[in-house]
N, C-alpha and C. Protein backbone atom coordinates (compact mmCIF):
# COMPACT_ATOMS: atom_id res chain seq x y z
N UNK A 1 0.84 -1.19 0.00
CA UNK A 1 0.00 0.00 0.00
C UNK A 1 0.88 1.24 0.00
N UNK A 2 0.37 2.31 -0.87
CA UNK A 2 1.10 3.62 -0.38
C UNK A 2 0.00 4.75 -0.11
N UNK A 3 1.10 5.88 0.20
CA UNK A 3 0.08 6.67 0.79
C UNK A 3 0.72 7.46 0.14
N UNK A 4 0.11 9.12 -0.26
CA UNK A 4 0.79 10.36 -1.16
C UNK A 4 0.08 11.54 -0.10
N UNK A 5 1.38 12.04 0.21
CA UNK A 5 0.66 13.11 1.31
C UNK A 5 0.43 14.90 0.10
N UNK A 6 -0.98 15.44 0.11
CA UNK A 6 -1.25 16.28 -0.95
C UNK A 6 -1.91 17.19 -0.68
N UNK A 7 -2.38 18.30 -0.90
CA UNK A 7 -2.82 19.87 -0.81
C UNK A 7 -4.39 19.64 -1.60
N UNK A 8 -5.38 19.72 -0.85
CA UNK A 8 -6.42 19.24 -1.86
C UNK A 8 -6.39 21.01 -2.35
N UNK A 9 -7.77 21.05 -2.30
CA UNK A 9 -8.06 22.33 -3.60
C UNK A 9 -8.30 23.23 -2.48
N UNK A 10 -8.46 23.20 -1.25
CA UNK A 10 -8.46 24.18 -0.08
C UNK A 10 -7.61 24.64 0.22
N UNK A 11 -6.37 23.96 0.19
CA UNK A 11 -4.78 23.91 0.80
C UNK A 11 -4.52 23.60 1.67
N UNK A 12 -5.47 22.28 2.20
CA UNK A 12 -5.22 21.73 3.22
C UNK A 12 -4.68 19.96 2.97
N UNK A 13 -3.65 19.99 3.85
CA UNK A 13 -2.99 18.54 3.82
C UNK A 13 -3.41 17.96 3.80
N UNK A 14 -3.92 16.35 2.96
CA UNK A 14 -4.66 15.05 3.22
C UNK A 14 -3.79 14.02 2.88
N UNK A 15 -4.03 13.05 2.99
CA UNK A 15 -3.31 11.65 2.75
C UNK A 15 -4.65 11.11 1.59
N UNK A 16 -3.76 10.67 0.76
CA UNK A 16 -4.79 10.26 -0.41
C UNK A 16 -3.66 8.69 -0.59
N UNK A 17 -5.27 7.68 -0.98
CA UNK A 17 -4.49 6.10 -1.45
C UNK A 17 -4.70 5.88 -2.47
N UNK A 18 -4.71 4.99 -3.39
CA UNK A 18 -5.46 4.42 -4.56
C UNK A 18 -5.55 2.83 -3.92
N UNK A 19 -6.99 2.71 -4.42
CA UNK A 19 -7.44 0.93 -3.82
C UNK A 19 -7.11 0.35 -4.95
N UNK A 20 -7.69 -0.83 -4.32
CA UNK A 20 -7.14 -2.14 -5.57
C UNK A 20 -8.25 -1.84 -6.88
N UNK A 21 -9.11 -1.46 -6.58
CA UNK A 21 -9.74 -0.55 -8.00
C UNK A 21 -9.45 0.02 -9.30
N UNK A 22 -8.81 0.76 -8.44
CA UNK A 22 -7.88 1.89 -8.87
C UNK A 22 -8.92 3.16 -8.93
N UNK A 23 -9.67 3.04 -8.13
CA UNK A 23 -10.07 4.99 -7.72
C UNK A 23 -8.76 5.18 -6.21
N UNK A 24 -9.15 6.68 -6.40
CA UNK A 24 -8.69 7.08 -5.25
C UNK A 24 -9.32 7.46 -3.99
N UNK A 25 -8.68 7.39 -2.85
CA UNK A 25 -9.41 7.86 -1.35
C UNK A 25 -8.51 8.74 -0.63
N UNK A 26 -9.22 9.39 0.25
CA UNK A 26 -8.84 10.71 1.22
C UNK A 26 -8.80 9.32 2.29
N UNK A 27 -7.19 9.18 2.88
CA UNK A 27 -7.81 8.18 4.16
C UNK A 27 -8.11 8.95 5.64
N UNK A 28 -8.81 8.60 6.16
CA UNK A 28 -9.45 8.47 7.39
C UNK A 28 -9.11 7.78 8.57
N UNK A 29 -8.76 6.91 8.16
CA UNK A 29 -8.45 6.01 9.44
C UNK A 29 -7.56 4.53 9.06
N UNK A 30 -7.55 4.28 9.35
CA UNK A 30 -6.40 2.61 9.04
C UNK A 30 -6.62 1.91 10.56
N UNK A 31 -7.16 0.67 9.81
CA UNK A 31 -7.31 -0.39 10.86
C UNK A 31 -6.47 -1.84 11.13
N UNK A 32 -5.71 -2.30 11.95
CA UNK A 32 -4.95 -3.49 12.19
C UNK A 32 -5.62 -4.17 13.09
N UNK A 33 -6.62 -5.43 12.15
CA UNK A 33 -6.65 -6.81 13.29
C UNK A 33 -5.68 -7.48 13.37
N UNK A 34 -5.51 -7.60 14.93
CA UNK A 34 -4.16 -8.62 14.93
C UNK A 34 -4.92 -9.46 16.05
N UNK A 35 -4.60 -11.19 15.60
CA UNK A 35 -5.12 -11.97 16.45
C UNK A 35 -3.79 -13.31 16.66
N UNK A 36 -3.59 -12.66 17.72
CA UNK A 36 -2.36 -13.28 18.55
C UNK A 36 -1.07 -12.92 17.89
N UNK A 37 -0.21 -13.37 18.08
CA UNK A 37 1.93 -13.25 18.04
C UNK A 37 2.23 -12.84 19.21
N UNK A 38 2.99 -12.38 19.26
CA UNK A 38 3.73 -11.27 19.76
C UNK A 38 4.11 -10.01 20.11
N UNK A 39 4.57 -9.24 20.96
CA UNK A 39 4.70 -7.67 20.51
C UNK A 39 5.57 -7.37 19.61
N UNK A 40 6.63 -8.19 19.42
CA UNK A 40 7.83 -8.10 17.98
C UNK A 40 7.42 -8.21 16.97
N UNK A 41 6.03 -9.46 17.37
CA UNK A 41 5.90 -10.14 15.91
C UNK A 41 4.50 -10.30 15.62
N UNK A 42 3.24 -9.50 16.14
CA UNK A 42 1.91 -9.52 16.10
C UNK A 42 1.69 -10.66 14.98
N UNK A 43 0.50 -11.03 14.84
CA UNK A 43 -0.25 -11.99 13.31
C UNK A 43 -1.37 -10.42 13.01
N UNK A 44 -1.27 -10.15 11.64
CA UNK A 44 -2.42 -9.72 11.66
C UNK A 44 -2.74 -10.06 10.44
N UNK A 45 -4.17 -9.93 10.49
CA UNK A 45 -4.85 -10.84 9.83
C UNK A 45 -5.66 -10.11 8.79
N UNK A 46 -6.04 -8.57 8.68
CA UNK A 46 -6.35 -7.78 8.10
C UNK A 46 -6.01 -5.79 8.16
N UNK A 47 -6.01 -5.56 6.89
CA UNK A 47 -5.67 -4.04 7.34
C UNK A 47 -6.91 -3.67 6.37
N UNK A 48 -7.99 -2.61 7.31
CA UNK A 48 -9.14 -1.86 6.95
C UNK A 48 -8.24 -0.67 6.56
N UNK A 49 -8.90 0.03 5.54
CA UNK A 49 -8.45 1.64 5.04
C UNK A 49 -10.47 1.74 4.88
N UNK A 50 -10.09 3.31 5.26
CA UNK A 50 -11.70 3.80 5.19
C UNK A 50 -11.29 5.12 5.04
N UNK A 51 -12.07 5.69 4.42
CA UNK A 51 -12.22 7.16 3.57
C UNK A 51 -12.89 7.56 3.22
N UNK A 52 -12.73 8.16 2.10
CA UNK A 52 -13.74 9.14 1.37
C UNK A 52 -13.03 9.20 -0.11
N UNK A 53 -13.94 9.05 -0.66
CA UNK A 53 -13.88 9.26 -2.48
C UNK A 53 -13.86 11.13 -2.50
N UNK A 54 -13.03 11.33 -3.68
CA UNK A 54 -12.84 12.51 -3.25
C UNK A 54 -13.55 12.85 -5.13
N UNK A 55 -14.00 12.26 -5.35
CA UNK A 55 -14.90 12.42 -6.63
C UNK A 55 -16.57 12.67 -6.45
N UNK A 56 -16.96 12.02 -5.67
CA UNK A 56 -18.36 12.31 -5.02
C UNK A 56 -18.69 12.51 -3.56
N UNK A 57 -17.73 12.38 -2.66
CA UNK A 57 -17.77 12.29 -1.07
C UNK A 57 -18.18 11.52 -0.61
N UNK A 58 -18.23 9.91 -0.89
CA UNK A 58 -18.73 9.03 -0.47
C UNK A 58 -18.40 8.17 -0.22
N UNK A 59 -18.22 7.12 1.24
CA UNK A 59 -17.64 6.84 2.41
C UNK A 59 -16.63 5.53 1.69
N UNK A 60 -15.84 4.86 1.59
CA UNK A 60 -15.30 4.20 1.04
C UNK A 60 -14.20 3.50 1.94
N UNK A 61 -14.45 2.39 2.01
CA UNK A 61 -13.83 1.30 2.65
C UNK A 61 -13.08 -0.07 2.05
N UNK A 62 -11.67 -0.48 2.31
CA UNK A 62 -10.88 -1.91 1.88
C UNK A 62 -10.16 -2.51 2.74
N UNK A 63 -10.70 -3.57 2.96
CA UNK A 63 -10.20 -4.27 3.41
C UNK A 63 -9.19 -5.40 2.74
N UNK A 64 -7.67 -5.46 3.48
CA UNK A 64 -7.11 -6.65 2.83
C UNK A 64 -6.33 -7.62 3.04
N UNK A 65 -6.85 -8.72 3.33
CA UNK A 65 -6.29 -9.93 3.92
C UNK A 65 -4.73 -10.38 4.11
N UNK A 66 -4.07 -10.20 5.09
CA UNK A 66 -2.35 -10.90 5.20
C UNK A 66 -2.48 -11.88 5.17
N UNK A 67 -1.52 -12.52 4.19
CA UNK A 67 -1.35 -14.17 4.33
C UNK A 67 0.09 -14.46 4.73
């Protein structure tokens, strides 16, 4: 995953992603389930990204499985 840190059209800083889609999102938040490891070595088992479409403003969420 990457992240592009950018100036929307206000001039204010956002973090923008592109999903496996390939639209883009304003992120919001980033989520890590981790179910069991370690503190060195957590398992996690999914990473949520949730946002906003910055084409219509509408709420946009991916989830994506670690193997």
């Amino acid at each position: 995953m990457k992240f592009r840190l950018e100036r929307n059209a206000d001039n204010i800083w956002q973090v923008f992603s592109t999903l496996q889609n390939g639209s883009r999102m304003i992120l919001q938040r980033i989520y890590l389930h981790i179910n069991g490891g370690t503190l060195w070595k957590p398992h996690i088992e999914y990473v949520e990204l949730k946002g906003i479409d910055p084409s219509d403003n509408k709420e946009v969420r991916e989830r994506t499985h670690i193997k």
